[in-house]
C-alpha atoms as a PDB file:
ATOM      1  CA  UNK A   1     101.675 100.327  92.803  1.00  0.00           C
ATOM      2  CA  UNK A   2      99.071 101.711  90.314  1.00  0.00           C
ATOM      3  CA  UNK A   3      98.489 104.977  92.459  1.00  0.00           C
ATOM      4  CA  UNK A   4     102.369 105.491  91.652  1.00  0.00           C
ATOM      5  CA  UNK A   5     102.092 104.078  87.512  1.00  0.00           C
ATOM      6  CA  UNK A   6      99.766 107.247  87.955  1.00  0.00           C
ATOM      7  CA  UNK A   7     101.578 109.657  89.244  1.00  0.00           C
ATOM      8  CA  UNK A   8     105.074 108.794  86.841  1.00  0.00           C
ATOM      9  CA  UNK A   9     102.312 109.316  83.673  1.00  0.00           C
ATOM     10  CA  UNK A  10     100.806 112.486  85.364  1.00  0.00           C
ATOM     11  CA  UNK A  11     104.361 113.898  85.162  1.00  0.00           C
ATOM     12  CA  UNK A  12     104.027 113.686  81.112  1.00  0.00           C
ATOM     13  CA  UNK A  13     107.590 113.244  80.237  1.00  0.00           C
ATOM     14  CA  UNK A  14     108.158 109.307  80.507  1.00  0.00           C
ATOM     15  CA  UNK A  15     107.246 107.213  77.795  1.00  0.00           C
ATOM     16  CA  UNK A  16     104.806 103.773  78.701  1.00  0.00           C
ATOM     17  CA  UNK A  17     108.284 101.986  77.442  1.00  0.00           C
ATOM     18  CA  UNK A  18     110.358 104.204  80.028  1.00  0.00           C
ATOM     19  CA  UNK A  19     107.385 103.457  83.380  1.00  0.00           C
ATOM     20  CA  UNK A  20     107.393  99.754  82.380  1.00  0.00           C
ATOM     21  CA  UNK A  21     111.149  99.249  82.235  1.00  0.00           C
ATOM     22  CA  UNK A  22     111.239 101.273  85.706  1.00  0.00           C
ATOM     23  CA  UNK A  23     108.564  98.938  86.823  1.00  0.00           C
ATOM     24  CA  UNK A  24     110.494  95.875  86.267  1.00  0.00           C
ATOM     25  CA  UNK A  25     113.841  97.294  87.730  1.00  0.00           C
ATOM     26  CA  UNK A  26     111.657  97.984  90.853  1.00  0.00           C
ATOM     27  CA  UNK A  27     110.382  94.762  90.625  1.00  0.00           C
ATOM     28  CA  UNK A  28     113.842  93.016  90.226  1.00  0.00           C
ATOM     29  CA  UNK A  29     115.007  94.239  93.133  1.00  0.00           C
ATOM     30  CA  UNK A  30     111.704  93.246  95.465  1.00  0.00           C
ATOM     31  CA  UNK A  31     112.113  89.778  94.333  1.00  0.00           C
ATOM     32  CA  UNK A  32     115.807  90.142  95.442  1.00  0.00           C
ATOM     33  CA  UNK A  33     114.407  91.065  98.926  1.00  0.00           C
ATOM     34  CA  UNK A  34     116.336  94.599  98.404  1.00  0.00           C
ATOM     35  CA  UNK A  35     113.840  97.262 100.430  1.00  0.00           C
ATOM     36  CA  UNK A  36     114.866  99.925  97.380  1.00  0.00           C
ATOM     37  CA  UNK A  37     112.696 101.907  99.424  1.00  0.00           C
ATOM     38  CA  UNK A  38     115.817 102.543 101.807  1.00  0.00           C
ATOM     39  CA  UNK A  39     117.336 104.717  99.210  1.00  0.00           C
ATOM     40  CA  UNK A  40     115.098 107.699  99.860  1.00  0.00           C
ATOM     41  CA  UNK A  41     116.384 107.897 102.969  1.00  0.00           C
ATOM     42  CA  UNK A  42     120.162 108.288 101.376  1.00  0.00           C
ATOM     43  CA  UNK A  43     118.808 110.906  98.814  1.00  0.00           C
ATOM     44  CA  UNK A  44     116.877 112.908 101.554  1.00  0.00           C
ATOM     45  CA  UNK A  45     120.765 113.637 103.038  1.00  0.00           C
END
């Protein structure tokens, strides 16, 4: 998880307030036992 906190502030245009409110979305959905990860195979279509 930190290697990607590092890449969303190496892209400069998120605010700390923006990566920690997309960190506890992502986390939301984990603790739901959603694999979010599954999306990126729907956006790769």
């Amino acid at each position: 998880m930190d290697e990607f906190i590092e890449y969303l502030r190496s892209i400069g245009t998120l605010s700390e307030k923006s990566i920690r409110d997309d960190l506890s979305r992502i986390n939301s959905i984990a603790k739901r036992g959603i694999d979010f990860k599954k999306g990126e195979e729907y956006a790769k279509i």
